[in-house]
Protein backbone atom coordinates (compact mmCIF):
# COMPACT_ATOMS: atom_id res chain seq x y z
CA UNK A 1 -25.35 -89.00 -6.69
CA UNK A 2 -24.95 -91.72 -8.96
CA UNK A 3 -27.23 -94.73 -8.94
CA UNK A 4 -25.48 -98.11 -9.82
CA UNK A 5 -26.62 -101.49 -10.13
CA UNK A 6 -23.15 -102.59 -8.94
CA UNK A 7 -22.04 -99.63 -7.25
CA UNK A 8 -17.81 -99.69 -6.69
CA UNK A 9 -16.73 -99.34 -3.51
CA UNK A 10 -13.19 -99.89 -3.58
CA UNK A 11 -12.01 -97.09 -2.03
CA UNK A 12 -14.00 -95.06 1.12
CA UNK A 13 -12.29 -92.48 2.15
CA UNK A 14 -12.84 -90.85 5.57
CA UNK A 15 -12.40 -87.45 5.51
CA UNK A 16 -12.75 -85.05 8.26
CA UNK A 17 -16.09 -82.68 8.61
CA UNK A 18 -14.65 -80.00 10.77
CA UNK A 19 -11.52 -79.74 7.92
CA UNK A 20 -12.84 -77.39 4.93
CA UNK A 21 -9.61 -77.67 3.00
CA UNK A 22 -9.77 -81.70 2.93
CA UNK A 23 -13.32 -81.30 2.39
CA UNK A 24 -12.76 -78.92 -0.47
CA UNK A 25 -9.48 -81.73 -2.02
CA UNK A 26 -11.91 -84.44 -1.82
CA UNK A 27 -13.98 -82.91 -4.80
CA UNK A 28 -11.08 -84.09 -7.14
CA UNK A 29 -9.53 -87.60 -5.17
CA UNK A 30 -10.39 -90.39 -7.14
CA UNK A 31 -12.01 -92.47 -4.42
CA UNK A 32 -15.37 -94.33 -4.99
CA UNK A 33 -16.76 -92.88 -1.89
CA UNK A 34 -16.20 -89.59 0.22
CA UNK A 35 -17.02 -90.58 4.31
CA UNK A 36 -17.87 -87.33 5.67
CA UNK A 37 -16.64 -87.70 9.38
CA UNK A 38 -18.47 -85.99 12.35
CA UNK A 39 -17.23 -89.11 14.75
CA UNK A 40 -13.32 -89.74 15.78
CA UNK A 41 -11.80 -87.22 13.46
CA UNK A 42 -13.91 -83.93 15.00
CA UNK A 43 -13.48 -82.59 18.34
CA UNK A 44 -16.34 -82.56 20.81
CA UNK A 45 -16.91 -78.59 20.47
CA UNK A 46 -16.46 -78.65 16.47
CA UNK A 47 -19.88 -81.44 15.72
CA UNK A 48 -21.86 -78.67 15.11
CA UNK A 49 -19.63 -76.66 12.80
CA UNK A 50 -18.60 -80.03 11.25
CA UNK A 51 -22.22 -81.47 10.68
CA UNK A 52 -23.07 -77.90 8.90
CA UNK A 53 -20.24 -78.38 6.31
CA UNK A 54 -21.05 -81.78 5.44
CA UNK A 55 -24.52 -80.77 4.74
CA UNK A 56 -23.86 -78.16 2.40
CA UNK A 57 -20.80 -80.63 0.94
CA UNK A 58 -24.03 -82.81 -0.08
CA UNK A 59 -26.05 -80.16 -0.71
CA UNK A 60 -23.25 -78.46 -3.30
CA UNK A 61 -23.33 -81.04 -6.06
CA UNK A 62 -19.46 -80.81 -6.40
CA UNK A 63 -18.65 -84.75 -5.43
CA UNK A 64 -19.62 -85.91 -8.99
CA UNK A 65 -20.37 -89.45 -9.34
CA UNK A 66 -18.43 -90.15 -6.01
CA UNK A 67 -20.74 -91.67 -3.18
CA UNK A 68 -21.39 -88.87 -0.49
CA UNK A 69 -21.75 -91.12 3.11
CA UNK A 70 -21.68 -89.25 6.48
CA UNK A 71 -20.43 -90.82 9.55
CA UNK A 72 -22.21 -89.73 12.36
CA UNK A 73 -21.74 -90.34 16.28
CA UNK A 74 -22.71 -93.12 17.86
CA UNK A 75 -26.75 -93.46 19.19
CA UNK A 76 -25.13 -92.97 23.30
CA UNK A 77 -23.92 -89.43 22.22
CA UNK A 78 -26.27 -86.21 22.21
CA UNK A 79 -25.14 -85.16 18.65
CA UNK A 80 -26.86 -88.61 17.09
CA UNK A 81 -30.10 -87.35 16.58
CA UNK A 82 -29.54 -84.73 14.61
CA UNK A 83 -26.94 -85.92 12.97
CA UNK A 84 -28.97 -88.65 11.42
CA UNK A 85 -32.01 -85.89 10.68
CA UNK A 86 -29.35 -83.77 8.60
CA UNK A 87 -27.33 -86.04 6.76
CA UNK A 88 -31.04 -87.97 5.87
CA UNK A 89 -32.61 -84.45 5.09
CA UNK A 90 -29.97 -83.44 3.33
CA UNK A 91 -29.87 -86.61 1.18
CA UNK A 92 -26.70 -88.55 1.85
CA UNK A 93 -26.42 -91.55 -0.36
CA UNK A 94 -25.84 -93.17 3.54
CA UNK A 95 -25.38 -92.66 7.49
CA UNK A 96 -22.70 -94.73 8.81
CA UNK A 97 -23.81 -95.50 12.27
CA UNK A 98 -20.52 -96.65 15.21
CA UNK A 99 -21.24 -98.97 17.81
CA UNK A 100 -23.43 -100.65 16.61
CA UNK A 101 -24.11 -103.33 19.34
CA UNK A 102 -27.08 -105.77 18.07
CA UNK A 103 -30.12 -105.96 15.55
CA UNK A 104 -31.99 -103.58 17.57
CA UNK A 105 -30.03 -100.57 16.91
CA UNK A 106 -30.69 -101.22 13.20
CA UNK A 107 -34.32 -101.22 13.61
CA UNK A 108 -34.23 -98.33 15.85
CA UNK A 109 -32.08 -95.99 13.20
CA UNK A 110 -34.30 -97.55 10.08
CA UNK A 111 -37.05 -96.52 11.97
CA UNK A 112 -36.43 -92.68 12.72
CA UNK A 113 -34.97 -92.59 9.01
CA UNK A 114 -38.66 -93.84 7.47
CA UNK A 115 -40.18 -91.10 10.00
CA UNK A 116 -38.02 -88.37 8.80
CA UNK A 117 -39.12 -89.03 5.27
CA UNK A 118 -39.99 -92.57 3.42
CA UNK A 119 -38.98 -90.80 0.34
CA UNK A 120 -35.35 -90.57 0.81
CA UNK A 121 -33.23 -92.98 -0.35
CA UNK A 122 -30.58 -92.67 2.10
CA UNK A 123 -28.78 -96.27 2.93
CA UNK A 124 -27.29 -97.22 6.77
CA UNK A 125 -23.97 -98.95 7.24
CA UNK A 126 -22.81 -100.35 10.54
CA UNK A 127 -19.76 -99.94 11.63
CA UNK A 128 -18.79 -103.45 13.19
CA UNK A 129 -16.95 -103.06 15.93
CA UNK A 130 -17.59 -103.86 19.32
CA UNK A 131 -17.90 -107.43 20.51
CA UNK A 132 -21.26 -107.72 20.59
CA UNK A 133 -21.58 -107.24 16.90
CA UNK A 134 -19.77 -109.89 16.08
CA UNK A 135 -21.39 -111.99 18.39
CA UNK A 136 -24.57 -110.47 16.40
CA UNK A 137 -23.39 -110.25 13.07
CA UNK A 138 -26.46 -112.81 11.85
CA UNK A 139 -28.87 -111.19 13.14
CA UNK A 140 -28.19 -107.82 12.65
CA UNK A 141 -27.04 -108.63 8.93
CA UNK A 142 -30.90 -110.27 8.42
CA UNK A 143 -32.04 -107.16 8.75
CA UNK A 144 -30.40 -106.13 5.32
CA UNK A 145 -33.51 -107.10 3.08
CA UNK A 146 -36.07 -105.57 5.74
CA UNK A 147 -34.70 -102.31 6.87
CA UNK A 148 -32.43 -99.32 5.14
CA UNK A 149 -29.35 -101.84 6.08
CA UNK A 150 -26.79 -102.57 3.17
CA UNK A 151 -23.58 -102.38 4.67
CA UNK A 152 -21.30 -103.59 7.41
CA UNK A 153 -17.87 -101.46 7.54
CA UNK A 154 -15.55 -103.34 9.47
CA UNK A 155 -13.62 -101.28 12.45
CA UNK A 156 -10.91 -103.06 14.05
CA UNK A 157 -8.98 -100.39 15.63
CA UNK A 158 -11.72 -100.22 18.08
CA UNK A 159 -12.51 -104.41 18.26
CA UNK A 160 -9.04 -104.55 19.30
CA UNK A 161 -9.62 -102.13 22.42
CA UNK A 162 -13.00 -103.50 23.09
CA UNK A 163 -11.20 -106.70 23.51
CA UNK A 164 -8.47 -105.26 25.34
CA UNK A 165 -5.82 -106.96 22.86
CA UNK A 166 -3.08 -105.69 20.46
CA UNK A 167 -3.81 -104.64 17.20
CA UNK A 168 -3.03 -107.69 15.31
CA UNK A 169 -4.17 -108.53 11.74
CA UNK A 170 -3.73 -112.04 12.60
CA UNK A 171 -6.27 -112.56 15.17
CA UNK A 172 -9.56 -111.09 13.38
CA UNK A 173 -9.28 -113.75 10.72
CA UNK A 174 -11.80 -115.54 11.74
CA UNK A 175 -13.49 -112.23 12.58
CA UNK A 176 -13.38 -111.20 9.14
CA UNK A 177 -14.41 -114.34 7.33
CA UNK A 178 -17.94 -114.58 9.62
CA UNK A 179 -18.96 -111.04 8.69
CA UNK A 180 -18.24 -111.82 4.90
CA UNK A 181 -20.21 -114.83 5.18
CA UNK A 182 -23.39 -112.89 7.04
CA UNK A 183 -22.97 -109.80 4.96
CA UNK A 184 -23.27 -112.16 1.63
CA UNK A 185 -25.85 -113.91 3.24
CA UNK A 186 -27.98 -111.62 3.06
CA UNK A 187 -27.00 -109.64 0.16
CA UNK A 188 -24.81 -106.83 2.14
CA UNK A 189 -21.55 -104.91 1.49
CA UNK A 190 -18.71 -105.14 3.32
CA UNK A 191 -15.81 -103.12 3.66
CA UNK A 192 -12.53 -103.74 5.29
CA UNK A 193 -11.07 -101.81 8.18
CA UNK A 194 -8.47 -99.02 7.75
CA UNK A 195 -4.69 -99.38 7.55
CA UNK A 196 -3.54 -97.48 10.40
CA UNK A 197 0.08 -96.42 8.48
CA UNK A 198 -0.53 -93.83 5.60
CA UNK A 199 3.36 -94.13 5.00
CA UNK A 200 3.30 -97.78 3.95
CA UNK A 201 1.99 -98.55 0.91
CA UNK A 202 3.33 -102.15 0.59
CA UNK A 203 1.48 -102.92 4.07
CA UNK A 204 -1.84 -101.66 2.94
CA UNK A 205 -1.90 -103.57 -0.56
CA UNK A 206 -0.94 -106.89 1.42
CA UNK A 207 -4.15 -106.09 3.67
CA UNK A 208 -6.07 -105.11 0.80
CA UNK A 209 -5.25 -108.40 -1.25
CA UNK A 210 -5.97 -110.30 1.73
CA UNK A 211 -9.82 -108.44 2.65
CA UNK A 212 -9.90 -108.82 -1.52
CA UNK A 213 -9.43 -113.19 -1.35
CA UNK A 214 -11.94 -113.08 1.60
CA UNK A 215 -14.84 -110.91 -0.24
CA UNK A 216 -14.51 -108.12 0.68
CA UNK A 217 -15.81 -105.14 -1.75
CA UNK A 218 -13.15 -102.61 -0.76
CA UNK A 219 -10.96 -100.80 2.21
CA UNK A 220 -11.85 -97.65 4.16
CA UNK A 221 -8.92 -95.44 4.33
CA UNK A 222 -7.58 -92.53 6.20
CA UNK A 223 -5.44 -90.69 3.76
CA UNK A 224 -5.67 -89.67 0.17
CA UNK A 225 -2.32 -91.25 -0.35
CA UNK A 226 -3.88 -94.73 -0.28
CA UNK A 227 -6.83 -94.39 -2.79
CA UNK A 228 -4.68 -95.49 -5.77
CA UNK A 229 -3.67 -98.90 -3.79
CA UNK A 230 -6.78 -99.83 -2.93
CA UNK A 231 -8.60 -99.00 -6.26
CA UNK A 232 -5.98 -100.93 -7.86
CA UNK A 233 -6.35 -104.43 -5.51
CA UNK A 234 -10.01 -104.20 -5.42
CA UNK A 235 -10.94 -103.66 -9.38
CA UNK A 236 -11.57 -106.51 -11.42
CA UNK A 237 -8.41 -107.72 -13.23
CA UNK A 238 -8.42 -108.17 -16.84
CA UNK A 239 -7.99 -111.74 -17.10
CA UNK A 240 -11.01 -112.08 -15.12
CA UNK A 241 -12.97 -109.59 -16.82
CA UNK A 242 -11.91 -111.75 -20.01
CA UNK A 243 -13.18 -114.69 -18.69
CA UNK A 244 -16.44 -113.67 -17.44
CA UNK A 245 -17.24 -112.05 -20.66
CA UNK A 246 -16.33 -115.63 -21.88
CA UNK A 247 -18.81 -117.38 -19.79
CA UNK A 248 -21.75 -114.52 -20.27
CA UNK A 249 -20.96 -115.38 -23.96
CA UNK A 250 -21.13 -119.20 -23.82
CA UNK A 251 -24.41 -118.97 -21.89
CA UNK A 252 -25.92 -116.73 -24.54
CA UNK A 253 -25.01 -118.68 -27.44
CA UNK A 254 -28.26 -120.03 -28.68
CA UNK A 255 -26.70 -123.62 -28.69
CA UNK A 256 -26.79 -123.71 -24.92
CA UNK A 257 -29.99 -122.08 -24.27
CA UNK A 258 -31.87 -123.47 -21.08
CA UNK A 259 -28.49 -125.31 -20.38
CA UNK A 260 -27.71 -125.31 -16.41
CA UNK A 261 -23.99 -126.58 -16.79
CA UNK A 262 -22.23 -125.82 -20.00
CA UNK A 263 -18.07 -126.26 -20.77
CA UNK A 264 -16.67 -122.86 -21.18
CA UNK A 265 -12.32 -122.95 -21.93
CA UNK A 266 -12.48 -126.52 -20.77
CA UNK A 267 -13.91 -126.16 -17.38
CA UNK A 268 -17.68 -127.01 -16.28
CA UNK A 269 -19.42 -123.91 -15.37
CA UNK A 270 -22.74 -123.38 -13.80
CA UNK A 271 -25.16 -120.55 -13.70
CA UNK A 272 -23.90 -119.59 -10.67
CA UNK A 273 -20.85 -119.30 -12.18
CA UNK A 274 -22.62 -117.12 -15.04
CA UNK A 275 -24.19 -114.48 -12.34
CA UNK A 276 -21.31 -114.46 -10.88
CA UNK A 277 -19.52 -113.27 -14.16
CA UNK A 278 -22.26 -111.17 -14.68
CA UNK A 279 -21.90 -109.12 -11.79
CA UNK A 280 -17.97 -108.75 -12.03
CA UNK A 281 -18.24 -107.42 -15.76
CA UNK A 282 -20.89 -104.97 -14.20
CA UNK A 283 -18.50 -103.72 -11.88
CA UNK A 284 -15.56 -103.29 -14.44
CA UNK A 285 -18.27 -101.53 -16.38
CA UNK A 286 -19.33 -99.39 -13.07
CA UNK A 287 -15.61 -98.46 -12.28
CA UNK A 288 -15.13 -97.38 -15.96
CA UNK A 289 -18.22 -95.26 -15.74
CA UNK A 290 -16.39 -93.41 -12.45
CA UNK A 291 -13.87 -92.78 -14.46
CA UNK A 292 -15.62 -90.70 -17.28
């Protein structure tokens, strides 16, 4: 399991535990991370079977540089508990956690995971998706720099039902700008919802270009047949790769050394604007790495 400074995350593909074949295809897909599902996708009298393969799916050392995260059910359900013991024990780069309903639940999981072992490394994502997350979504993303918290995973197939409404892009706009603006408050992730139709390609990169203007870091899909799409939307383009290497050169130049504003192509740019180029070349450089 790869460590990155700026990990890529363009592409998280949810693929179903209980399925041994898909399981086994994922060792070649080119997505940036493999979701191991033991939630929606398995059966009620297949968690056990399905938890077992995604351990030894972590355990094999067949995923490459991919990022191995496990999905498990929701804290309400009698499979959580172990679920979260075997995916941390078993060293999952993260436990995506449903349902999650306030800051509490995040202090509750971080808190079993430290018990298990303080050793592991293993990361939690929330899955954002019930009402009172996003009523939450501050407090719950403060937690980020004080627990195992780095990522929110947007789920609006769910939000929609909570809410009793259809399932309409247009109406978690709002929705989907707060959680970027929590997550990057506090230094999170965030990855967009899934695109319910596999057969539409043209509908998934519109989504994807619109989570991309927002912030987001990438989209969680359902089928293999939209990993190229997504990769493609949420990678740095070259022009901007071209002009942050521009900017990280300007501010390097001894000539503007301990400068805080500095005129790079004709435009005034700030050291914001330098980190900011700084982290976007380190993600080109990340993706490229994935590649190898």
């Amino acid at each position: 399991m790869t460590q990155m400074a700026f990990r890529p995350r363009r592409s998280c593909l949810y693929m179903p535990a209980s399925n041994s074949r898909a399981l086994e295809k994922a060792k070649s897909l080119p997505a940036d991370t493999i979701i191991f599902d033991l939630e929606d996708a398995v059966a009620p009298d297949a968690k056990a079977e399905a938890r077992g393969n995604a351990c030894a799916a972590l355990r094999s050392g067949d995923y490459g540089k991919r990022e191995l995260v496990v999905r498990i059910n929701g804290m309400e359900t009698p499979w959580f508990a172990e679920d979260l013991k075997q995916a941390c024990i078993n060293k999952a780069d993260a436990v995506l956690v449903p349902k999650i309903l306030g800051p509490d639940d995040i202090i509750q999981i971080s808190t079993v995971m430290d018990e298990l072992d303080p050793s592991i490394a293993t990361k939690l994502w929330a899955m954002i998706e019930m009402p009172l997350a996003i009523l939450n979504l501050g407090s719950i993303a403060a937690l980020g720099p004080k627990t195992r918290l780095t990522t929110f995973v947007m789920g609006f197939n769910d939000l929609a039902k909570e809410m009793h409404a259809e399932h309409d892009r247009a109406i978690f706009g709002p929705v989907m700008s707060q959680a970027v603006i929590a997550a990057r408050a506090y230094g999170l992730n965030i990855i967009d919802s899934v695109y319910n139709d596999f057969n539409d390609p043209d509908g998934l990169a519109r989504e994807s270009m619109e989570a991309d203007r927002l912030g987001f870091d990438g989209k969680s899909l359902i089928h293999p047949a939209q990993i190229d799409t997504a990769n493609r939307v949420f990678a740095p383009q070259a022009e901007a790769i071209a002009e942050a290497e521009a900017i990280i050169a300007a501010f390097k130049d001894p000539i503007n050394a301990g400068k805080g504003v500095i005129v790079v192509d004709g435009k005034m740019t700030e050291l914001l604007h330098y980190r900011q180029a700084k982290q976007l070349v380190a993600t080109a450089e990340a993706i490229d790495a994935l590649a190898k």
